[in-house]
Protein backbone atom coordinates (compact mmCIF):
# COMPACT_ATOMS: atom_id res chain seq x y z
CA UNK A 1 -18.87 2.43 -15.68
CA UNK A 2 -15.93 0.40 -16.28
CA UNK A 3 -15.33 -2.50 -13.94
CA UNK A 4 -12.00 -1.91 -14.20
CA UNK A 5 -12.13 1.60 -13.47
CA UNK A 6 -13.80 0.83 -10.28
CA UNK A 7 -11.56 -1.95 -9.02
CA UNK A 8 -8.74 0.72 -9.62
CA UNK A 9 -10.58 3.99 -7.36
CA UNK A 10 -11.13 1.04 -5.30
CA UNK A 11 -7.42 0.34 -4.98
CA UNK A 12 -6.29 4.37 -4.76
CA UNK A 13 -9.12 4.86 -2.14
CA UNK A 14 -7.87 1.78 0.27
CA UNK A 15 -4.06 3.21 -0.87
CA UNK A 16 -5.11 6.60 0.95
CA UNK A 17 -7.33 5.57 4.16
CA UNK A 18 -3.56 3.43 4.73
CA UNK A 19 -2.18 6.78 4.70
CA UNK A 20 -4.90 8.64 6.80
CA UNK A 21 -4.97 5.69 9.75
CA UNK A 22 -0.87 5.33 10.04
CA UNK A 23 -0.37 9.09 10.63
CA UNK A 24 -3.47 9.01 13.20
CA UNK A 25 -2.06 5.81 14.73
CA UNK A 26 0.86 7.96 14.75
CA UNK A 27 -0.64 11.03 16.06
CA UNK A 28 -2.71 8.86 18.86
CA UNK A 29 -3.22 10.67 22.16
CA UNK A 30 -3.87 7.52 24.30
CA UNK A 31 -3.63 4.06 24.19
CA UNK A 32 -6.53 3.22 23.04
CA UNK A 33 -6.78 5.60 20.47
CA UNK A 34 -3.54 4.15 19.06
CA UNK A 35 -5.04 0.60 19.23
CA UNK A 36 -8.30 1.14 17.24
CA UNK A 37 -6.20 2.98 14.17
CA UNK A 38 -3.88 0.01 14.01
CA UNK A 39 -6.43 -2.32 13.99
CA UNK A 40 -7.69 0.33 11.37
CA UNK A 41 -4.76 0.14 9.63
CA UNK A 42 -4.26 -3.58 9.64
CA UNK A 43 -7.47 -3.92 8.64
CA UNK A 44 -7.53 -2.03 5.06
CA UNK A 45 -3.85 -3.38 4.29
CA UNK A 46 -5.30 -6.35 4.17
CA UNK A 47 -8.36 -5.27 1.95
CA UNK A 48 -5.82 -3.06 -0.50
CA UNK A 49 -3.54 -6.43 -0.73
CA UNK A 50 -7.26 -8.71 -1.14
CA UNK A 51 -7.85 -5.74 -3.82
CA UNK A 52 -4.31 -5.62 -5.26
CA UNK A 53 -4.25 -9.38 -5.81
CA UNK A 54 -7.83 -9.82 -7.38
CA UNK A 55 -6.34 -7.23 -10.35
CA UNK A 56 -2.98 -8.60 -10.58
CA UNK A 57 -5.13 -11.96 -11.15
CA UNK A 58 -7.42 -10.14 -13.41
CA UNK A 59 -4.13 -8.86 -15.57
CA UNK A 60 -5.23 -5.26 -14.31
CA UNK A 61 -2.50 -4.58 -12.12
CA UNK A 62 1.13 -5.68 -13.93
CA UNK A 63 4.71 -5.90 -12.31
CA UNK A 64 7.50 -6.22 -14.01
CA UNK A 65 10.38 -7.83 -11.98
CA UNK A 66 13.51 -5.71 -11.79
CA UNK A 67 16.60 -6.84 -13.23
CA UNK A 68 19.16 -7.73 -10.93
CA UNK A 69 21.69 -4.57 -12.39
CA UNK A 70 18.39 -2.13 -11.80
CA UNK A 71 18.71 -3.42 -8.65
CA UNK A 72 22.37 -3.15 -7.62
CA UNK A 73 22.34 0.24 -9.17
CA UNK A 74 19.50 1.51 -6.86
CA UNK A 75 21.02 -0.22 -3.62
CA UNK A 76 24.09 1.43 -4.55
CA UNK A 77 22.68 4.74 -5.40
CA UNK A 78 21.00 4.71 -1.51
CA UNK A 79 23.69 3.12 0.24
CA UNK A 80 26.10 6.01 -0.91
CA UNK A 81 24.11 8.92 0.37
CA UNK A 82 24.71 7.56 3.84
């Protein structure tokens, strides 16, 4: 298989145990509960960003940077639904 592929199931598999821990944080009955799924959480943000920068570094991963008129247009767009 496809390093590549991997590196990017990886990425979508750290993306969704983000998910999973903040709404369990979230849902936490007791203290102490609610501590060990942050520290959960905290935990595989930083291995998705760790993951997330090793492809951006391997060209897997591209951004493109928004324009500054994408970007006034979207602010706008938000700010006028309040």
């Amino acid at each position: 298989m496809e390093d590549r592929y991997l590196v990017e199931n990886l990425l979508n598999m750290t993306k969704a145990m983000v998910e999973l821990y903040q709404h369990a944080a979230i849902e936490s009955p007791t203290d102490n509960i609610h501590q060990e799924f942050s520290t959960l959480l905290s935990d595989t943000l930083c291995m998705q960003h760790e993951i997330y920068t090793a492809m951006s570094e391997m060209g897997w991963y591209k951004t493109e940077k928004a324009e500054k008129k994408q970007i006034t247009k979207t602010v706008s767009k938000y700010a006028s639904s309040n």
